[in-house]
N, C-alpha and C. Protein backbone atom coordinates (compact mmCIF):
# COMPACT_ATOMS: atom_id res chain seq x y z
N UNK A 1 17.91 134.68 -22.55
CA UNK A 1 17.76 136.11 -22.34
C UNK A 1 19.00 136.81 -22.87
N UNK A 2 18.64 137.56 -23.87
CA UNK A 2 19.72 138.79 -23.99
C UNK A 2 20.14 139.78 -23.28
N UNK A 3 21.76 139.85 -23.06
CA UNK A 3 22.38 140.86 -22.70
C UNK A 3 21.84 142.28 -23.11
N UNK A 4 21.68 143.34 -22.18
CA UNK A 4 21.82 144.97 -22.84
C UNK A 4 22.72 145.19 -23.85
N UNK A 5 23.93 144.55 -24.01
CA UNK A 5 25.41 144.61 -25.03
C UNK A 5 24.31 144.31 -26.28
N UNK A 6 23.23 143.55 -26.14
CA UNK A 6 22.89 142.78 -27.69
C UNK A 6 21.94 143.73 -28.01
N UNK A 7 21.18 144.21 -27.63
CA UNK A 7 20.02 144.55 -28.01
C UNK A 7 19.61 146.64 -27.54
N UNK A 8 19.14 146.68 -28.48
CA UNK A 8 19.11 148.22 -28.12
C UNK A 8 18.09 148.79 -27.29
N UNK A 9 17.75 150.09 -26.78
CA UNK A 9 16.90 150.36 -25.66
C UNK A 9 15.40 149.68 -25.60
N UNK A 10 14.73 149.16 -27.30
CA UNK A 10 13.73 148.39 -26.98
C UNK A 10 13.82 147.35 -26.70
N UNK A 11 14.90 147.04 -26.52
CA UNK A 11 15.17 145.00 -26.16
C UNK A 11 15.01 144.50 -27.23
N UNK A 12 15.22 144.85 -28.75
CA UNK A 12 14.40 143.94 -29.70
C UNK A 12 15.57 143.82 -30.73
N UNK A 13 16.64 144.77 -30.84
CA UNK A 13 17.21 144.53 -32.17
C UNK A 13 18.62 144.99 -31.83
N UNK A 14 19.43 143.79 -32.39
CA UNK A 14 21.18 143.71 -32.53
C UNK A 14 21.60 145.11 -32.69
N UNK A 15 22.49 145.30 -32.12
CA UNK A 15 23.30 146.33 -32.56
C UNK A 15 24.98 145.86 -31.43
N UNK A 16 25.59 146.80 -32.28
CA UNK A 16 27.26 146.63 -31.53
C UNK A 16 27.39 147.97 -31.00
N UNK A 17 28.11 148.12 -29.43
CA UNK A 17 27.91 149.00 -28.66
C UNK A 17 28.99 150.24 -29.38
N UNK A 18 29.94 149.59 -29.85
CA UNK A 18 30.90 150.74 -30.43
C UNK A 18 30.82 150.80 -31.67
N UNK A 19 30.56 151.31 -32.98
CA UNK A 19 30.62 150.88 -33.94
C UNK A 19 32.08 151.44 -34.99
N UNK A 20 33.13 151.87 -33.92
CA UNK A 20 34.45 152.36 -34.46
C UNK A 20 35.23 151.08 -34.46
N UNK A 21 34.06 150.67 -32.98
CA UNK A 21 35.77 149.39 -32.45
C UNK A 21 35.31 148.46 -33.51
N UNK A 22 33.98 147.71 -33.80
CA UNK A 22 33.93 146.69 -34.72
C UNK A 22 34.24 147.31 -36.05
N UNK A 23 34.48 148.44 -36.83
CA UNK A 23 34.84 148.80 -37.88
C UNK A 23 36.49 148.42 -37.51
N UNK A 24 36.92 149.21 -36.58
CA UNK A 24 38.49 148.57 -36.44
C UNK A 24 38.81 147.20 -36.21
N UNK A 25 38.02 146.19 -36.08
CA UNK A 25 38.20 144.97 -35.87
C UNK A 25 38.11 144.52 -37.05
N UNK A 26 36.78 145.14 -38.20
CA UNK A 26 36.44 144.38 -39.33
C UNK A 26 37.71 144.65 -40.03
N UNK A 27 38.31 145.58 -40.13
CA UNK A 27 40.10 146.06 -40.60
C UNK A 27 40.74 145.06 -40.47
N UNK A 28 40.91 145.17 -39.33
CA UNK A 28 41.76 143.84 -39.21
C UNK A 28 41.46 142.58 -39.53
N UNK A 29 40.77 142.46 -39.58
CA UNK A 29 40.48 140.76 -39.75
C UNK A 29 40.21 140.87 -41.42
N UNK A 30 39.71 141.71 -41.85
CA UNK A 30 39.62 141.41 -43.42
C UNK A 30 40.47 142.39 -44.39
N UNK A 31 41.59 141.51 -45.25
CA UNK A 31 42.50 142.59 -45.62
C UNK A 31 41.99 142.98 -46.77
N UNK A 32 41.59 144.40 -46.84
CA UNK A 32 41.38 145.30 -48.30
C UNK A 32 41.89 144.89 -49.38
N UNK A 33 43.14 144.41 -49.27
CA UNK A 33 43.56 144.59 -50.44
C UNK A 33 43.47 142.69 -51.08
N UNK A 34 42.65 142.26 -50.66
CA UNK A 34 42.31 140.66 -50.60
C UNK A 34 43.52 139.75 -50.83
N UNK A 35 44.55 139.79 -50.54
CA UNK A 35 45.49 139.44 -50.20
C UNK A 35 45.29 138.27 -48.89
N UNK A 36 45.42 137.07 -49.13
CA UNK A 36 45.89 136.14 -48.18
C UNK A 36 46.85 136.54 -46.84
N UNK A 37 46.48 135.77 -45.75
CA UNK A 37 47.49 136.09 -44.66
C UNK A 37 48.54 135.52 -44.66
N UNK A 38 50.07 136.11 -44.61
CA UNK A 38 50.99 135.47 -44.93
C UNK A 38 51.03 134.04 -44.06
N UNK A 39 52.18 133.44 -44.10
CA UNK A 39 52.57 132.11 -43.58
C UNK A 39 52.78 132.74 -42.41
N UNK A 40 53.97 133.61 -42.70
CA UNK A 40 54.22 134.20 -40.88
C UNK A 40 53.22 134.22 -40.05
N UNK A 41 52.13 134.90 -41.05
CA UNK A 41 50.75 135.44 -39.50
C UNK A 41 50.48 134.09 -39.35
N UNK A 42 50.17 133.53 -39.78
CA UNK A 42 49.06 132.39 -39.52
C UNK A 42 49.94 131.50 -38.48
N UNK A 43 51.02 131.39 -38.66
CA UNK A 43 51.69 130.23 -37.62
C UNK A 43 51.27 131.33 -36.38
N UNK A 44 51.70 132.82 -36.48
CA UNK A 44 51.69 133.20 -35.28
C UNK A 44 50.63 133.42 -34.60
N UNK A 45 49.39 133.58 -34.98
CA UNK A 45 47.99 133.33 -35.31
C UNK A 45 47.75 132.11 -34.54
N UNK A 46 48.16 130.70 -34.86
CA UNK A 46 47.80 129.39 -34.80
C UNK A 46 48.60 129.53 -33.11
N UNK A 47 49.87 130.15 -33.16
CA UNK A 47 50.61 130.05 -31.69
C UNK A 47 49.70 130.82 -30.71
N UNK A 48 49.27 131.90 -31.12
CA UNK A 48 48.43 132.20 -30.22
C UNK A 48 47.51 132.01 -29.91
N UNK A 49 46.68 130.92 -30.63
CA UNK A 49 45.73 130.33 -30.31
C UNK A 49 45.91 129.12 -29.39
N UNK A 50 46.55 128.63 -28.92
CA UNK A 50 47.12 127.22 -28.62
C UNK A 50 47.59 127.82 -27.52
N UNK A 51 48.28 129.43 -27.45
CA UNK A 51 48.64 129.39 -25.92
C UNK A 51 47.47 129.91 -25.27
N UNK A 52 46.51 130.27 -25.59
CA UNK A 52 45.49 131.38 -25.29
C UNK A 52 43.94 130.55 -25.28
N UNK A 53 43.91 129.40 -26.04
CA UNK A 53 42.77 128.36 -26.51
C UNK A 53 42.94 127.45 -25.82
N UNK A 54 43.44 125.98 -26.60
CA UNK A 54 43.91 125.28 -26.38
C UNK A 54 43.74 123.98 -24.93
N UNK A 55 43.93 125.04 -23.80
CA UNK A 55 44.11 124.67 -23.05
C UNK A 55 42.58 123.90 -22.44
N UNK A 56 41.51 124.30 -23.15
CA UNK A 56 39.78 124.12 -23.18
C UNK A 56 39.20 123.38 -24.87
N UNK A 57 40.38 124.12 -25.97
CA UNK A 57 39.59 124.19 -26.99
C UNK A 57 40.43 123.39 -27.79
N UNK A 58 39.85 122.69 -28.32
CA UNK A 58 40.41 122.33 -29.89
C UNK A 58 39.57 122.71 -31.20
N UNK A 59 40.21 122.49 -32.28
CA UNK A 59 39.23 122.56 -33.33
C UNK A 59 38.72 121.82 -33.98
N UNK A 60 38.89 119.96 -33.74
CA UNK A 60 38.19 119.65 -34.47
C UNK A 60 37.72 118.16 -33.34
N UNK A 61 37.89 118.97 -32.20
CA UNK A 61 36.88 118.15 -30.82
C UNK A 61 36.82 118.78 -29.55
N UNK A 62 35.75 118.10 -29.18
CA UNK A 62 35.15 119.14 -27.90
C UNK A 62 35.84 118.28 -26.55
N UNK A 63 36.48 119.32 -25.89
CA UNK A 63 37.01 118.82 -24.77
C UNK A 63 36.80 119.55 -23.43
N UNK A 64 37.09 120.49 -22.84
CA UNK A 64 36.45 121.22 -21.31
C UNK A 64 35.50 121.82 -22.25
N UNK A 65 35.71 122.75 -23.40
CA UNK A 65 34.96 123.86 -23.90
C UNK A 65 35.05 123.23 -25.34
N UNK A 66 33.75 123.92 -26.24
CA UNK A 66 32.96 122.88 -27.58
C UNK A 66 34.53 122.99 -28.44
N UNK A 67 34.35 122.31 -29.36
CA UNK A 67 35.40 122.16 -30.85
C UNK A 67 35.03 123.44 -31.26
N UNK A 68 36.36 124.34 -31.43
CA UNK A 68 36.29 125.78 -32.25
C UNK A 68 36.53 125.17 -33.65
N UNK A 69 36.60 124.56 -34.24
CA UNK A 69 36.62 124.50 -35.89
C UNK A 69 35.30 125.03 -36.47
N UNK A 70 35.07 125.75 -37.41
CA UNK A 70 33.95 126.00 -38.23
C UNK A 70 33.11 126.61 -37.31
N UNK A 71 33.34 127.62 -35.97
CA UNK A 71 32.94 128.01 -35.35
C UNK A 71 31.80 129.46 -35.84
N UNK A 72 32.53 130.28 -36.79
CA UNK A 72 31.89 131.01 -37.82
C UNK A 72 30.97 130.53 -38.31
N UNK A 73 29.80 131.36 -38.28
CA UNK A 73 28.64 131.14 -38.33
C UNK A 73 27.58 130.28 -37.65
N UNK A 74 27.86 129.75 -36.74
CA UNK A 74 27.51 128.72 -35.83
C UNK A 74 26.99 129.44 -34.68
N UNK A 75 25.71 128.70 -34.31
CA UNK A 75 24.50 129.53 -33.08
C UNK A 75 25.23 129.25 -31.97
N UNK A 76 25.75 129.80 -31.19
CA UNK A 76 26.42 129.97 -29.60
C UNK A 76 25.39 128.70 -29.19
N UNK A 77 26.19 127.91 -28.67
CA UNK A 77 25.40 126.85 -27.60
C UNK A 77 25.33 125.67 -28.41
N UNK A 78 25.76 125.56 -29.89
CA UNK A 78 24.81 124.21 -30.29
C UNK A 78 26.49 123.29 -31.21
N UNK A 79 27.42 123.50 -30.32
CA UNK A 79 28.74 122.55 -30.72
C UNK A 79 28.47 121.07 -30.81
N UNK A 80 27.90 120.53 -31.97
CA UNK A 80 27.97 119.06 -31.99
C UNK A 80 28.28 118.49 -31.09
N UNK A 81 27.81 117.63 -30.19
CA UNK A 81 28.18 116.66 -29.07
C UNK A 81 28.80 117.12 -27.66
N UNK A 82 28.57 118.79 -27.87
CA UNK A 82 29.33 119.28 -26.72
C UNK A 82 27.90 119.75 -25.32
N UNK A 83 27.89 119.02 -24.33
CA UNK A 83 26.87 119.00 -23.05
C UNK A 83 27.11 120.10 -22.46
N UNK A 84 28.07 120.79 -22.00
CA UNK A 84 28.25 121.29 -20.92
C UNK A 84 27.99 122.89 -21.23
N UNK A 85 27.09 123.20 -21.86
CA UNK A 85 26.85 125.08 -22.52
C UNK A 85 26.22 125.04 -21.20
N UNK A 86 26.21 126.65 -21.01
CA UNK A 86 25.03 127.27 -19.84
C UNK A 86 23.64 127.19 -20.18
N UNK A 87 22.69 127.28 -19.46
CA UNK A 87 21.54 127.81 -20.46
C UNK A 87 21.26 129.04 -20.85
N UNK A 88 22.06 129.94 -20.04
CA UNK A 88 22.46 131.33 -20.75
C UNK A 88 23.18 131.19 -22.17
N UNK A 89 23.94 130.60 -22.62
CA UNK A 89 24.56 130.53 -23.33
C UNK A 89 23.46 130.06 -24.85
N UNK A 90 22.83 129.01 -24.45
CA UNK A 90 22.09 128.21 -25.37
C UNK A 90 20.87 128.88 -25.82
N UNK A 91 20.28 129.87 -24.73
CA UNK A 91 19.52 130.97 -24.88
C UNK A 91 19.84 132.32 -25.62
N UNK A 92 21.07 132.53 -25.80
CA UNK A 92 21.72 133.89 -25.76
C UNK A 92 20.66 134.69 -27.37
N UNK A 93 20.60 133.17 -28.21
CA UNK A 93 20.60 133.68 -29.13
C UNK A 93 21.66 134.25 -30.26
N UNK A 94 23.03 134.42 -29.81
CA UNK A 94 23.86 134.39 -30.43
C UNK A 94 24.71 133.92 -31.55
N UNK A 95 24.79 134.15 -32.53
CA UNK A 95 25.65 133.24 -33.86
C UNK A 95 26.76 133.91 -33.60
N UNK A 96 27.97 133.15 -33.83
CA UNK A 96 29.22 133.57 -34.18
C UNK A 96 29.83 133.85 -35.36
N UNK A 97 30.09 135.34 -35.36
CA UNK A 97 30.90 136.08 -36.41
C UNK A 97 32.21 137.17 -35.88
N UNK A 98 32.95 137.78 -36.99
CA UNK A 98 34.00 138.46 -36.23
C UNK A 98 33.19 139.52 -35.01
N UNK A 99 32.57 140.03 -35.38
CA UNK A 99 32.30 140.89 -34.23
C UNK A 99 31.58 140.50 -33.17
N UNK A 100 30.88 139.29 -32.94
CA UNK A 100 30.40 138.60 -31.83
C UNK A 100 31.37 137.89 -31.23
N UNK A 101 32.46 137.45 -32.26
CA UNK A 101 33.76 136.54 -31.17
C UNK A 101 34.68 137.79 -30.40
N UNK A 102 34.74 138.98 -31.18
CA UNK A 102 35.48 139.73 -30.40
C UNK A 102 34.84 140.43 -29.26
N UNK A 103 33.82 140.71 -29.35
CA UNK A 103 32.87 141.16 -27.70
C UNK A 103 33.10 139.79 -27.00
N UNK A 104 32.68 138.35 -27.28
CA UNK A 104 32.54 137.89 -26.41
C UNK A 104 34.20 137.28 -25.65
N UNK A 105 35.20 137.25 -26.41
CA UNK A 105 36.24 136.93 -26.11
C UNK A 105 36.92 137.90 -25.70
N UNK A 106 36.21 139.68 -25.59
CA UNK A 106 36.65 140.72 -24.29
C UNK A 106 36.04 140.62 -23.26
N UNK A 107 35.11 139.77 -22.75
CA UNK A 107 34.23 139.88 -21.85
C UNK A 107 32.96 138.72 -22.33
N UNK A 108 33.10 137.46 -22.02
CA UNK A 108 31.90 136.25 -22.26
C UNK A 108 30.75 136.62 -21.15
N UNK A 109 31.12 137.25 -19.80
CA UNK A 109 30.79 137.01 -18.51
C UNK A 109 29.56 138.60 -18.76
N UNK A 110 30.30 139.40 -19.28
CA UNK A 110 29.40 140.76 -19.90
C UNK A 110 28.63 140.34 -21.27
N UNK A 111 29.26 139.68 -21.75
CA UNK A 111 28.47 139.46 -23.08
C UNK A 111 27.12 138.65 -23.06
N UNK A 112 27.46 137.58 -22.26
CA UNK A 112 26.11 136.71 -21.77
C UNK A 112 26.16 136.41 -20.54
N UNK A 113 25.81 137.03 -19.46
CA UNK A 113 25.91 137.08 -18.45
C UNK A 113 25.45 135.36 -18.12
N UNK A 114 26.08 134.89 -16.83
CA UNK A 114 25.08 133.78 -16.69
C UNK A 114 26.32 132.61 -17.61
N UNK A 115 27.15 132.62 -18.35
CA UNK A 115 27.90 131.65 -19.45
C UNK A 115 28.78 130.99 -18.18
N UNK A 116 29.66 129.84 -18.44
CA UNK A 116 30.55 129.17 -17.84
C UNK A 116 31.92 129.76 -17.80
N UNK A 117 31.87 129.87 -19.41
CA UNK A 117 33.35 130.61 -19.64
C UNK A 117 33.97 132.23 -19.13
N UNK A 118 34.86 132.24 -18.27
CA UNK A 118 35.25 132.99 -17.66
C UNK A 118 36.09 133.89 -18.65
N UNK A 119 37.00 133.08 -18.97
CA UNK A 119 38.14 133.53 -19.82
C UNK A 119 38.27 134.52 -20.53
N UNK A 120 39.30 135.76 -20.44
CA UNK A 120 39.23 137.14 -20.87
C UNK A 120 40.53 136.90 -22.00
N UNK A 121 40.42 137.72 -22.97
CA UNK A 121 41.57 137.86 -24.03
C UNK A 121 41.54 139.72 -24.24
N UNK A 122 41.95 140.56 -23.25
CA UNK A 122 42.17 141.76 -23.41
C UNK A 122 42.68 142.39 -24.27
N UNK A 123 43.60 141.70 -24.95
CA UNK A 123 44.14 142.72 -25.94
C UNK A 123 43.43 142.85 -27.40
N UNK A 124 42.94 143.80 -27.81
CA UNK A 124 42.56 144.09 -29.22
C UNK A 124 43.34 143.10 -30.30
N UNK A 125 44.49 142.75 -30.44
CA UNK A 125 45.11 142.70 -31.16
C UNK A 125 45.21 140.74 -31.03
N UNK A 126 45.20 140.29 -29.97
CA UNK A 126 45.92 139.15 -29.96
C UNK A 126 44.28 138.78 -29.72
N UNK A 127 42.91 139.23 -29.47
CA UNK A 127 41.27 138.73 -29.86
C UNK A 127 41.48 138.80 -31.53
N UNK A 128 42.03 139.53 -32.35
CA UNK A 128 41.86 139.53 -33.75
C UNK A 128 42.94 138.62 -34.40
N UNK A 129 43.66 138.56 -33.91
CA UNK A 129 44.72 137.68 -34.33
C UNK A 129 43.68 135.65 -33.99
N UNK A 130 43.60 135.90 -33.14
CA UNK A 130 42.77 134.65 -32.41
C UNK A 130 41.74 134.41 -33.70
N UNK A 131 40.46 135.39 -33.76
CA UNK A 131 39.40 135.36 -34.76
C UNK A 131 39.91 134.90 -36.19
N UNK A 132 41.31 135.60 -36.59
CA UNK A 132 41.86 135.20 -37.81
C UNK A 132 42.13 133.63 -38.20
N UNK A 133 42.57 133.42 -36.95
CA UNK A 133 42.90 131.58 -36.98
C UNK A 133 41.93 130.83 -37.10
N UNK A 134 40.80 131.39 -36.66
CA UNK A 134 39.62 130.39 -36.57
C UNK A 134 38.91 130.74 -38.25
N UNK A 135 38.83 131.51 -38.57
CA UNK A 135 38.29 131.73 -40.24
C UNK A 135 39.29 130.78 -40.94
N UNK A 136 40.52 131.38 -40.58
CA UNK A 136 41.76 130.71 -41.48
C UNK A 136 41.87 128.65 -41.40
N UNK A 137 41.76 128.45 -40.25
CA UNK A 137 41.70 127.28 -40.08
C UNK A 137 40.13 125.97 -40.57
N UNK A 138 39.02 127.38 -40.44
CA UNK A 138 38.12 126.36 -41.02
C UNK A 138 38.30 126.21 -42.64
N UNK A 139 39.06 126.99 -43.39
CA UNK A 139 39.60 126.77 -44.90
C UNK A 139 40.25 125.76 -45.24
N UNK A 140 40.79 125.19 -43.97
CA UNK A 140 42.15 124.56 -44.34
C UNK A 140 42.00 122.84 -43.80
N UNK A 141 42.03 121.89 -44.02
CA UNK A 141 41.72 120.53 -43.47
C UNK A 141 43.21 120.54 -42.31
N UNK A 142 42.77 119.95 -40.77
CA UNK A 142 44.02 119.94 -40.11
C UNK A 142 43.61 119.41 -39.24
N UNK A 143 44.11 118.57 -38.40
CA UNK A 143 43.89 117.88 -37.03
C UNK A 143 45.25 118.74 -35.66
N UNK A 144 44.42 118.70 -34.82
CA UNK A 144 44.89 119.16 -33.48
C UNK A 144 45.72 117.87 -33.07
N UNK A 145 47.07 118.40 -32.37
CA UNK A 145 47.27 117.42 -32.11
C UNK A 145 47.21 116.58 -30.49
């Protein structure tokens, strides 16, 4: 079952509730001027993922919560070898892209009501920074350590 967040007053079709905030998110996460993210971001990027992730997630195995590697584009619920989704979750219907990781990583518990994952990442800035690592990292071959 879909959230109200997903679907518009007929229940039938996607939409994003703000469409300033995901334009300001798509900003951020994709630079205009196609320019690569420096070295700086990305370590700091990768640090904040690890203090903020980590602790559930890896990226290239599933441990409390599924393997985030190659998480982009991938149907919510169906992490290779990972058991423990809700059936809210597996139902949601959801694929992951920047603007579905950033609703659901302001609010999983609003986003699909009914999910396991509690875990809030409030700040605008350090959810886009987060999203960046995970695009950036499925480019790149790397093991967690």
């Amino acid at each position: 079952m879909q959230s109200d967040l997903m679907t518009n007053n007929s229940g039938n079709q996607p939409h994003v509730a703000s469409w300033s905030a995901a334009f300001a998110v798509a900003l951020a996460l994709f630079n205009i001027g196609g320019e690569p993210a420096s070295a700086q971001t990305v370590v700091r990027d990768e640090s904040l993922f690890r203090a903020r992730c980590s602790s559930c997630h890896a990226l290239d195995r599933n441990r409390w919560g599924p393997a985030l590697g190659g998480v982009l584009g991938r149907r919510a619920g169906a992490a290779a070898g990972f058991r423990y989704y809700s059936a809210a979750l597996r139902a949601s219907g959801v694929v992951w892209d920047d603007i579905t990781l950033d609703r659901w990583l302001d609010s999983p518990t609003r986003m699909v009501p009914g999910t396991r994952m509690t875990v809030r990442v409030r700040s605008r800035e350090e959810r886009v920074a987060i999203i960046r690592y995970l695009r950036v990292s499925a480019t790149r071959p790397r093991a967690d350590p």
